[in-house]
Protein backbone atom coordinates (compact mmCIF):
# COMPACT_ATOMS: atom_id res chain seq x y z
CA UNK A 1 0.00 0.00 0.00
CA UNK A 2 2.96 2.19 0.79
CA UNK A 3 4.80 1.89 -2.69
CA UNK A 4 0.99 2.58 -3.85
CA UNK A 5 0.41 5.89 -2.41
CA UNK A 6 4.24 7.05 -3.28
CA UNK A 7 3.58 5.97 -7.06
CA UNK A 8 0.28 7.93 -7.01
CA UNK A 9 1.83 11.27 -5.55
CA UNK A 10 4.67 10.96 -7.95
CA UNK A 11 2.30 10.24 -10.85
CA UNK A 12 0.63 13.38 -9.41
CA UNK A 13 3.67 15.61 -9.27
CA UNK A 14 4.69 14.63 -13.39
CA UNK A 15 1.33 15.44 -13.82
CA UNK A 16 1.11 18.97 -12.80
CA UNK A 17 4.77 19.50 -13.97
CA UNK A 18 3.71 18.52 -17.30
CA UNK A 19 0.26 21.08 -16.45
CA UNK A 20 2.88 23.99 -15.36
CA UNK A 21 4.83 24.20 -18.21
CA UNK A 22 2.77 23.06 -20.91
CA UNK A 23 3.50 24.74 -24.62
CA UNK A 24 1.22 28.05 -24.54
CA UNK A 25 1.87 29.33 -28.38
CA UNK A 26 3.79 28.31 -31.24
CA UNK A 27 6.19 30.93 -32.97
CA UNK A 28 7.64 30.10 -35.94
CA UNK A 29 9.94 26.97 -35.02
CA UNK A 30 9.79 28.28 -31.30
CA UNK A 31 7.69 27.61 -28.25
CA UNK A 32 6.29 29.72 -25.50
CA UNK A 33 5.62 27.78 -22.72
CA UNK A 34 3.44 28.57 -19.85
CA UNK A 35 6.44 28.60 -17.33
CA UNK A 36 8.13 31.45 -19.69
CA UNK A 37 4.51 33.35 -19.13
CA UNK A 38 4.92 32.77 -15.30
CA UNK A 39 8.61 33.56 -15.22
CA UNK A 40 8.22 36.81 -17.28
CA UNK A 41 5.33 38.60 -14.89
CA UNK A 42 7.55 37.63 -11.91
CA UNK A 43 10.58 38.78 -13.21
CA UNK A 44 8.76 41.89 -14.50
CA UNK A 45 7.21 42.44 -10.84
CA UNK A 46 10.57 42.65 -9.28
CA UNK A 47 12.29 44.92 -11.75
CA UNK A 48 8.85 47.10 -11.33
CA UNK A 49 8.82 46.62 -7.68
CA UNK A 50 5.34 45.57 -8.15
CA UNK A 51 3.33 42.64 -6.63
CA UNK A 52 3.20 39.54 -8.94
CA UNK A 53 -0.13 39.76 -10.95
CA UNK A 54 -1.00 36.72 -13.12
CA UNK A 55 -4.46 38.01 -14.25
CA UNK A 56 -5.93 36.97 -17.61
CA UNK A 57 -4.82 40.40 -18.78
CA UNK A 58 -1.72 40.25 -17.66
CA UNK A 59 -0.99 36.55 -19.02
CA UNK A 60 -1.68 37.83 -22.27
CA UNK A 61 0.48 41.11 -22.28
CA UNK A 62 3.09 39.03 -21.08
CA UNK A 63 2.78 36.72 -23.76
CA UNK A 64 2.77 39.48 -26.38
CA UNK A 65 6.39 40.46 -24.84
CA UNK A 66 7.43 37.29 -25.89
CA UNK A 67 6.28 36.80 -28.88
CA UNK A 68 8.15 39.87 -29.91
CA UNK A 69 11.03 38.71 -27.98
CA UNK A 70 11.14 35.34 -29.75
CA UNK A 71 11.49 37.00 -33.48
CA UNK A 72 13.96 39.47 -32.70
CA UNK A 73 16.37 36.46 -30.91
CA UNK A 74 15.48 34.68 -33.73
CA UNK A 75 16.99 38.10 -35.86
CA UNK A 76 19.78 38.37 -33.66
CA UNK A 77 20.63 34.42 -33.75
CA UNK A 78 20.45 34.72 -37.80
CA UNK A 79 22.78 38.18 -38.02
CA UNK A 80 25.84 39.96 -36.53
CA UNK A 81 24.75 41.94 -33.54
CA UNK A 82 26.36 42.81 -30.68
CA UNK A 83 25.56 41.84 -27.49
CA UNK A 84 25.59 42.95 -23.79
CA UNK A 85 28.57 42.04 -21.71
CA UNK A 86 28.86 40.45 -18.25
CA UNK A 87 30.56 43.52 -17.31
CA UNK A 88 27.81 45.64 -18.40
CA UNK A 89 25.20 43.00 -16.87
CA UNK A 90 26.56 43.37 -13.26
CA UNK A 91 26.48 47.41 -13.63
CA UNK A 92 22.93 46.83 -14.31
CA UNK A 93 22.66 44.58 -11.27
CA UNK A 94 24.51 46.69 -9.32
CA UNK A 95 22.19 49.69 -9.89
CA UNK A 96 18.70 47.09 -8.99
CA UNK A 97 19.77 46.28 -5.86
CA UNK A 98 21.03 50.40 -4.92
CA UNK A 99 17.31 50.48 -4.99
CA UNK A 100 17.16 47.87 -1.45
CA UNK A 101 18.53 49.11 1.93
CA UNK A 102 20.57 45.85 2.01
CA UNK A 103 21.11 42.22 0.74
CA UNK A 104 18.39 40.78 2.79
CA UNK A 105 15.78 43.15 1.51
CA UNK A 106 16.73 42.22 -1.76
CA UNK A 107 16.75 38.54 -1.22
CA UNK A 108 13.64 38.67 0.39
CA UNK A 109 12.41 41.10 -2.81
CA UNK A 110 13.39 37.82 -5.05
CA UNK A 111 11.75 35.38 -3.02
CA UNK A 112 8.19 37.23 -3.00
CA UNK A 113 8.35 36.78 -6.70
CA UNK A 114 9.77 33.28 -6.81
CA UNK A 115 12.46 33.89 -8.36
CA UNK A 116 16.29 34.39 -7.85
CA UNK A 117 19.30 36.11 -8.62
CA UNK A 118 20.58 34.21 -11.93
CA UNK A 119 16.74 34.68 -13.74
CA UNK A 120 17.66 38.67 -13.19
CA UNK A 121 21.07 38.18 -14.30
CA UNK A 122 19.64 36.38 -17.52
CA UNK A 123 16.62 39.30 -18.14
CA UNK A 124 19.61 41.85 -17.96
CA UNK A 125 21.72 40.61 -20.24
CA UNK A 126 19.07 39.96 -22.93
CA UNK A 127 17.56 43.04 -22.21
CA UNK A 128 20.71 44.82 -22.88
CA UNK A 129 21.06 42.52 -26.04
CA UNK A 130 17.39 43.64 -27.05
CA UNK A 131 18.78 47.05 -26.71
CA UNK A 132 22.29 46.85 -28.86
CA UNK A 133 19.93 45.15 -32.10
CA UNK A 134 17.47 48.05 -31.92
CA UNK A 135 20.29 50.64 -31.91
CA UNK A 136 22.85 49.25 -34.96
CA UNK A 137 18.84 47.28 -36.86
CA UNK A 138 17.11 50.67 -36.83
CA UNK A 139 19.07 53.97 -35.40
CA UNK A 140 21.03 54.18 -38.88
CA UNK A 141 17.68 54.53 -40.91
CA UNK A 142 17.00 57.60 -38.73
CA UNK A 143 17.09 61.11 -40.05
CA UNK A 144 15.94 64.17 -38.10
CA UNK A 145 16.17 67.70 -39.44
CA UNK A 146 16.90 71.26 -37.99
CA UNK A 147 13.02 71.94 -38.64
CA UNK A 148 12.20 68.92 -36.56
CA UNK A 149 13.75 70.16 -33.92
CA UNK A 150 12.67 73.15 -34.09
CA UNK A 151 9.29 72.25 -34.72
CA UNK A 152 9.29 70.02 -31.47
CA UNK A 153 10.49 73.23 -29.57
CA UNK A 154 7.80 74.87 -30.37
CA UNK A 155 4.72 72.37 -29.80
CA UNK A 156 6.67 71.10 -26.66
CA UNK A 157 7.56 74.20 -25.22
CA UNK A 158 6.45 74.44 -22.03
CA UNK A 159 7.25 70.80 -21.43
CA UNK A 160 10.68 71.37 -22.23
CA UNK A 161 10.78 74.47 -19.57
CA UNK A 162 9.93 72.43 -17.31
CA UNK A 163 11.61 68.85 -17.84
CA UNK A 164 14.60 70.68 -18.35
CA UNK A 165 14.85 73.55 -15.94
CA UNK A 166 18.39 76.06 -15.86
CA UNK A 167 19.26 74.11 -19.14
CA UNK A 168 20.42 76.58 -22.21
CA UNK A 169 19.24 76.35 -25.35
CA UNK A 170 21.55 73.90 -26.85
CA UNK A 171 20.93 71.17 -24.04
CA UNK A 172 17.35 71.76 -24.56
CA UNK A 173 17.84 71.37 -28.75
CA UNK A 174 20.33 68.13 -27.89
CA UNK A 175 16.91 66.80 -25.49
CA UNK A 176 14.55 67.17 -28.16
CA UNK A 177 16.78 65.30 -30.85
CA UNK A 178 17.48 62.37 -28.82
CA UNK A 179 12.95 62.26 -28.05
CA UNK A 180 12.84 62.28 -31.84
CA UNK A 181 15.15 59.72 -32.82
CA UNK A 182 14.00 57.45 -30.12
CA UNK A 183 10.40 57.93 -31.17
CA UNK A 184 11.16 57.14 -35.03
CA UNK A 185 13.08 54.10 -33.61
CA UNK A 186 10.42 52.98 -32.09
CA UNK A 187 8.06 53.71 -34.90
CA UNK A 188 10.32 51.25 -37.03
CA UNK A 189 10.89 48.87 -34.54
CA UNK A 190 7.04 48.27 -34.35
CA UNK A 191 6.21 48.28 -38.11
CA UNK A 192 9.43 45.77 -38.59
CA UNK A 193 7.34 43.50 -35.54
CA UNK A 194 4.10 44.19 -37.48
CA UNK A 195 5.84 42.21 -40.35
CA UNK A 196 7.48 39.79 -38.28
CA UNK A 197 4.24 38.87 -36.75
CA UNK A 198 2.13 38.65 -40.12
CA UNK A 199 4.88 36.74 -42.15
CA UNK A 200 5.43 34.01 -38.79
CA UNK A 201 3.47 31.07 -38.02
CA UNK A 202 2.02 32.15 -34.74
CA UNK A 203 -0.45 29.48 -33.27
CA UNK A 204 -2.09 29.80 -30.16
CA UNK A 205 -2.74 26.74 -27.92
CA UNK A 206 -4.44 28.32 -25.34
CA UNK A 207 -7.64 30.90 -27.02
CA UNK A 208 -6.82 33.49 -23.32
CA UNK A 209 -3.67 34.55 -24.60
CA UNK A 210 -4.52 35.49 -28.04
C-alpha cells in the first residue's frame, strides 16, 4: 500500500509538472511555454517593484512580450549583432539592488516573486542585447532635421521648460533630438514587428492569450 500511495503522488507531481509548463503558443519553429509566461510577470514584478499579478490580462500582455522577444532572438541568432557584456550586466545589477537598503531586503524582494538572482542576471543581459539590435537594426535609418527640432520646440515648449529647468538652449535642442530619434526608432521597430508577426506562423494553444 505504501509503494501505492508514493507511485500515485509521484504520478501526481509529473502530472502537474507537465500542467505547469505546458506549450502556450507556437512561434515560428519556437515555443512559449506557460512557465516562460509565469517567469516573465515575476521577473517583470521585481524589476517594477510591483506585486506579482498573473491576471488573464496580464498573461496575455506578457505573452505578447514574448512573442516579440522570440522574433527578434530569432533576428539576432540569424545576423551579426552585438551583445551585452557580463561587465555591463553586473552594472545593471549593481544599480537594482542600490534600490534595497541591504542584501536581505533584496533577497527577500526575489523570493516574494519566486524567483532568484541568476533569472535577473539572464533578463539583464538579454535586455541589454534587445537594446544593442534596436540601436545598430534601426538607429542608422533615422534622419531628423533642424526643422524637426525646431518644430518640437515649439509644440513642446512648455514641457521642455519644465523637464529641463536652468538648461540653455543647446541642451534643450540636444533633449529634443534624442525624443525624436528614439520615437522614429520605435516607430520602425514596431512596423518591422508588425511584419514579423504577419509573415510568422504564430499558433495559439491556449484561445486566453490570443
Amino acid at each position: 500500500m505504501e509503494r501505492c500511495l508514493v507511485a500515485l503522488f509521484l504520478s501526481v507531481s509529473i502530472l502537474n509538472a507537465v500542467i505547469v509548463d505546458q506549450i502556450a503558443i507556437i512561434v515560428g519553429n519556437g515555443i512559449i511555454k506557460d512557465s516562460d509566461i509565469i517567469e516573465d510577470l515575476r521577473i517583470n514584478a521585481f524589476l517594477n517593484h510591483e506585486a506579482v499579478s498573473i491576471t488573464r490580462a496580464a498573461r496575455k500582455e506578457a505573452a505578447n512580450r514574448l512573442i516579440d522577444q522570440t522574433l527578434i532572438r530569432k533576428e539576432i541568432e540569424s545576423g551579426d549583432y552585438p551583445s551585452g557584456s557580463v561587465a555591463e550586466e553586473q552594472t545593471l545589477l549593481s544599480d537594482v539592488k542600490k534600490k534595497y537598503p541591504d542584501d536581505a531586503s533584496y533577497q527577500k524582494a526575489l523570493a516574494a516573486r519566486g524567483i532568484d538572482e541568476p533569472d535577473v542576471k539572464k533578463r539583464l543581459l538579454w535586455q541589454l542585447s534587445v537594446l544593442r539590435f534596436i540601436d545598430s537594426r534601426f538607429r542608422p535609418a533615422v534622419l531628423v532635421t533642424d526643422q524637426d527640432i525646431d518644430m518640437y520646440i515649439r509644440e513642446h515648449r512648455q514641457q521642455l521648460r519644465t523637464a529641463t529647468p536652468g538648461k540653455s538652449a543647446e541642451e534643450v535642442r540636444s533633449q529634443a533630438e534624442d525624443f525624436l530619434v528614439g520615437e522614429r526608432v520605435n516607430q520602425l521597430l514596431e512596423k518591422w514587428l508588425d511584419r514579423r508577426r504577419k509573415a510568422t506562423k504564430i499558433v495559439y494553444l491556449e484561445d486566453a492569450l490570443k
